[in-house]
Protein backbone atom coordinates (compact mmCIF):
# COMPACT_ATOMS: atom_id res chain seq x y z
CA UNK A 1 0.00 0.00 0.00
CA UNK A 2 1.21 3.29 -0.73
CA UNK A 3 -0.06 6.66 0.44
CA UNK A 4 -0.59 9.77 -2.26
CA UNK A 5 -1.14 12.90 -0.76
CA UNK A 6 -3.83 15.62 -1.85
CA UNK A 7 -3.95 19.31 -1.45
CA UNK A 8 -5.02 18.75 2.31
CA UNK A 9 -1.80 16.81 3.81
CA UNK A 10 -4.18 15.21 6.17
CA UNK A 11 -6.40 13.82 3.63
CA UNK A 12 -4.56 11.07 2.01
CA UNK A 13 -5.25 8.43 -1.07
CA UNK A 14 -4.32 4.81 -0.56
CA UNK A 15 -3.63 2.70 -3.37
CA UNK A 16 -3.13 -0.98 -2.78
CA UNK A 17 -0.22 -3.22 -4.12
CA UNK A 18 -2.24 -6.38 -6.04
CA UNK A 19 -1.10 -9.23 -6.29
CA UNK A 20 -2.89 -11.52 -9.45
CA UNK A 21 -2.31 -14.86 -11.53
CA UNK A 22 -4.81 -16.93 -13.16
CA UNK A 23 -6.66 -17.56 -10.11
CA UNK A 24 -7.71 -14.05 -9.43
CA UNK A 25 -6.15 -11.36 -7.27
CA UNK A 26 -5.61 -10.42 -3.53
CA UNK A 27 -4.48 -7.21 -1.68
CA UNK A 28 -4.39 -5.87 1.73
CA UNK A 29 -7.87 -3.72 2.33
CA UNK A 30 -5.98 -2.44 5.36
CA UNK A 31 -2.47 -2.99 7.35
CA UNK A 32 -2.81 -1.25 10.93
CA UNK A 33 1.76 -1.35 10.98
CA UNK A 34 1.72 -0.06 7.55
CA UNK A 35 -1.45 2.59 7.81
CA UNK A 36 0.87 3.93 10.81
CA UNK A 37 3.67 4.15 9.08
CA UNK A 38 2.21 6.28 5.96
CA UNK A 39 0.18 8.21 8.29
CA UNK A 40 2.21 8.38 11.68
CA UNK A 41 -1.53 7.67 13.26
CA UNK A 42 -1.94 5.07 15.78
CA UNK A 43 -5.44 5.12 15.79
CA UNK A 44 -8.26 2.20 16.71
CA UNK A 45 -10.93 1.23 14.31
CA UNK A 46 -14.22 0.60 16.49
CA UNK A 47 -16.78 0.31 13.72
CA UNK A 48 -17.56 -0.64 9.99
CA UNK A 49 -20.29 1.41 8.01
CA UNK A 50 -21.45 -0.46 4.87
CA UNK A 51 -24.04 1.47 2.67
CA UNK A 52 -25.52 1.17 -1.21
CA UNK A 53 -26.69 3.58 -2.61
CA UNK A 54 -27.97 3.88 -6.54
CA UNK A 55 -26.86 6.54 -9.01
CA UNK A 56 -26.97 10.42 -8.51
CA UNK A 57 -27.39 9.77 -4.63
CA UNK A 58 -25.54 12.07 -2.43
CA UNK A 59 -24.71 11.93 1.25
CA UNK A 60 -23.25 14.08 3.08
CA UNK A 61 -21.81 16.75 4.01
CA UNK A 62 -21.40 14.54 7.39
CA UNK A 63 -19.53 14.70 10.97
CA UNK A 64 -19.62 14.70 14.28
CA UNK A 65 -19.04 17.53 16.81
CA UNK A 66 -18.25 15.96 19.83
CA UNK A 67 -16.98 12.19 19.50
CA UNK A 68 -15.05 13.21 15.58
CA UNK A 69 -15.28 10.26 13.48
CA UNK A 70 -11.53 9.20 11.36
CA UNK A 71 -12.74 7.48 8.04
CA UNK A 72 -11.23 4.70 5.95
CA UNK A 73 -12.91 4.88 2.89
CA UNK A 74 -13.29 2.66 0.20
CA UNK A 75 -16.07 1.16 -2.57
CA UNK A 76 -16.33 -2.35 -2.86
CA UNK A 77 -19.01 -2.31 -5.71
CA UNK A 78 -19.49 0.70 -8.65
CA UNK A 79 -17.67 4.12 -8.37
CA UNK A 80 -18.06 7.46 -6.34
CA UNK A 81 -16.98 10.99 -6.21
CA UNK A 82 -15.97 11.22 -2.59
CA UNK A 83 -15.10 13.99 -0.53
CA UNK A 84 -13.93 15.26 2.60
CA UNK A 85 -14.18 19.36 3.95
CA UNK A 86 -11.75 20.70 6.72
CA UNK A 87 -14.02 21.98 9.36
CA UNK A 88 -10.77 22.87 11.70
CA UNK A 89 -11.22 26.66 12.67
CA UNK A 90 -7.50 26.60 13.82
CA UNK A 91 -6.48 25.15 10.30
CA UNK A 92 -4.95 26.81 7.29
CA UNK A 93 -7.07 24.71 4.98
CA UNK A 94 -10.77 25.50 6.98
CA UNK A 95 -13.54 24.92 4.46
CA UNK A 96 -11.60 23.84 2.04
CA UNK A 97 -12.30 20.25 0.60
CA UNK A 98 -10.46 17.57 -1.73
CA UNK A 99 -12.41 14.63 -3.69
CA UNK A 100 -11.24 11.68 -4.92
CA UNK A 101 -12.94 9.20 -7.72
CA UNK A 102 -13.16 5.35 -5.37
CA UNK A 103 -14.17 2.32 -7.44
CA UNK A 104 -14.35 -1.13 -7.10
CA UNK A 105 -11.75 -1.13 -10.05
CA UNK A 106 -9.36 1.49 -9.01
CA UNK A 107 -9.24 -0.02 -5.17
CA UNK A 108 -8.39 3.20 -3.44
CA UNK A 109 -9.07 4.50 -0.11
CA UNK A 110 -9.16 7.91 1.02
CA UNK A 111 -8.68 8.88 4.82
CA UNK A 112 -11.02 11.63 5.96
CA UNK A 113 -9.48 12.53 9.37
CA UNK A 114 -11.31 13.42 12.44
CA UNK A 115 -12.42 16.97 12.06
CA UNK A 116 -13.33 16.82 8.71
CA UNK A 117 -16.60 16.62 7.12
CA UNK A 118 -17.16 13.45 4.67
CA UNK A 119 -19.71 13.03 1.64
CA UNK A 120 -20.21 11.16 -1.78
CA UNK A 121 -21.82 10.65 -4.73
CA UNK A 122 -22.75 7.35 -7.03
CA UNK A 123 -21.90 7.63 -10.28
CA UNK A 124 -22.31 4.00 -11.07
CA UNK A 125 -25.90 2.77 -11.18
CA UNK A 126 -25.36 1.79 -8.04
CA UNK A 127 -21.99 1.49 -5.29
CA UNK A 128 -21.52 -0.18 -2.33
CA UNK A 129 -19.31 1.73 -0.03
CA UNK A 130 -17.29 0.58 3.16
CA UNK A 131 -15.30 2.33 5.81
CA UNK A 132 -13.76 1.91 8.89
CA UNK A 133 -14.59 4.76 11.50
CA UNK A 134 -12.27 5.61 14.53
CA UNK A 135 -15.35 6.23 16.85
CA UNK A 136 -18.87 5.08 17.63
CA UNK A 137 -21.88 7.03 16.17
CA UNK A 138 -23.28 9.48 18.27
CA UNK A 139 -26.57 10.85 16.36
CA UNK A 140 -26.74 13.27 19.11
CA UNK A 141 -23.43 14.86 17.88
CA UNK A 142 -23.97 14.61 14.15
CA UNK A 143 -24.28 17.76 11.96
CA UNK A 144 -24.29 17.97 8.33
CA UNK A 145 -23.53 20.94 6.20
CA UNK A 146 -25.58 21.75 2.95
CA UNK A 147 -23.93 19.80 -0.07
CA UNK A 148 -23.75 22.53 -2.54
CA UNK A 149 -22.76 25.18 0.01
CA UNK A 150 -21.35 28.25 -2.39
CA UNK A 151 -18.88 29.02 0.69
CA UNK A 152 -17.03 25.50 -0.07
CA UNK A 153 -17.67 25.13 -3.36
CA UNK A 154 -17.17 21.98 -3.98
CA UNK A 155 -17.18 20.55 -7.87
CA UNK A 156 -19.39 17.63 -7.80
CA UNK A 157 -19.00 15.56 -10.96
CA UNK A 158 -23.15 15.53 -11.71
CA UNK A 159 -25.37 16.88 -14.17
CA UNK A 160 -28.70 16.44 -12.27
CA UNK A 161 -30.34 17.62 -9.31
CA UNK A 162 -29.01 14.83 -6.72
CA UNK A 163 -30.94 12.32 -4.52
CA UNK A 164 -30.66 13.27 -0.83
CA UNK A 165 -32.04 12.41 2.07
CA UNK A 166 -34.21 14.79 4.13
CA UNK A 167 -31.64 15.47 6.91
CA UNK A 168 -29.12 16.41 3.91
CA UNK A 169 -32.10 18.80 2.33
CA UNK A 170 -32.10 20.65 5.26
CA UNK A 171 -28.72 20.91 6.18
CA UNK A 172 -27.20 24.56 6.74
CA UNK A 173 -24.43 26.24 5.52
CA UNK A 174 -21.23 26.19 6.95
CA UNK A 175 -21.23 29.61 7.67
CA UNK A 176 -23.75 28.92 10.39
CA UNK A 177 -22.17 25.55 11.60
CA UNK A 178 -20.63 24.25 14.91
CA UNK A 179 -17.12 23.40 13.93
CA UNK A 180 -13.98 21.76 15.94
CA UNK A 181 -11.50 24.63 17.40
């Protein structure tokens, strides 16, 4: 596995080394020596999120105040746009973002650190998306900032007016959000 970076150093894309012959192939999803030694994080993976979702849905723009979820990202089935927004007042890249095409063929993972928000879109009929968080979900704590929020700006890759859910139509902008220190 190696680790490219992106224009956030903290946001990083994983590609795996696969290994194939006749048979098939195999690669490591995920090394905990070898994701510290990219990433000089020690962290503990406490839960697995699997979702599907069909084309032109979006999710996001997800995190949690209190109880900051670390994402390993990846998409085991069909392709997404996915993304992840720096929500760190203290930073020198707050409200900025990065996105990163994931599919099932190209195998990569992006890490969305803790203090970031996270989204996606399908642009496969349909994707089915894992990742590894670095704490529990705490609904109480979750916020989620409007997807199309002209103060981030981010470039989704869609023509259409997206599917969302109704937490994600209401969300609010990040001018107005609760963000980490």
């Amino acid at each position: 596995m190696k680790a490219v970076a992106t224009d956030i150093p903290e946001v990083l894309i994983f590609q795996p080394q696969i290994f194939s012959d006749a048979r098939g192939l195999f690669w490591e999803s995920f090394n905990e020596r070898r994701f510290f030694e990219l990433t000089g994080i020690k962290t503990a993976f406490v839960q697995d999120n699997h979702t599907k979702s069909v084309k032109d849905s979006l999710r996001g723009l997800h995190y949690q105040l209190h109880q900051p979820q670390g994402k390993l990202v990846r998409v085991v089935s069909g392709e997404i746009f996915d993304v992840a927004v720096d929500l760190r007042k203290s930073s020198p890249t707050f409200g900025r973002w990065v996105g990163a095409v994931l599919s099932a063929e190209n195998r990569q993972q992006m890490w969305v650190p803790a203090g970031f928000a996270h989204g996606f879109v399908v642009q496969s009929e349909s994707a089915e998306i894992l990742y590894k968080v670095t704490d529990f979900y705490a609904p109480e704590y979750e916020r989620t900032i409007r997807w199309n929020d002209p103060s981030i700006g981010i470039e989704w890759p869609i023509g259409i007016s997206p599917l969302l859910s109704a937490k994600d139509q209401a969300a609010g902008s990040l001018t107005n959000a609760e963000v980490f220190a």
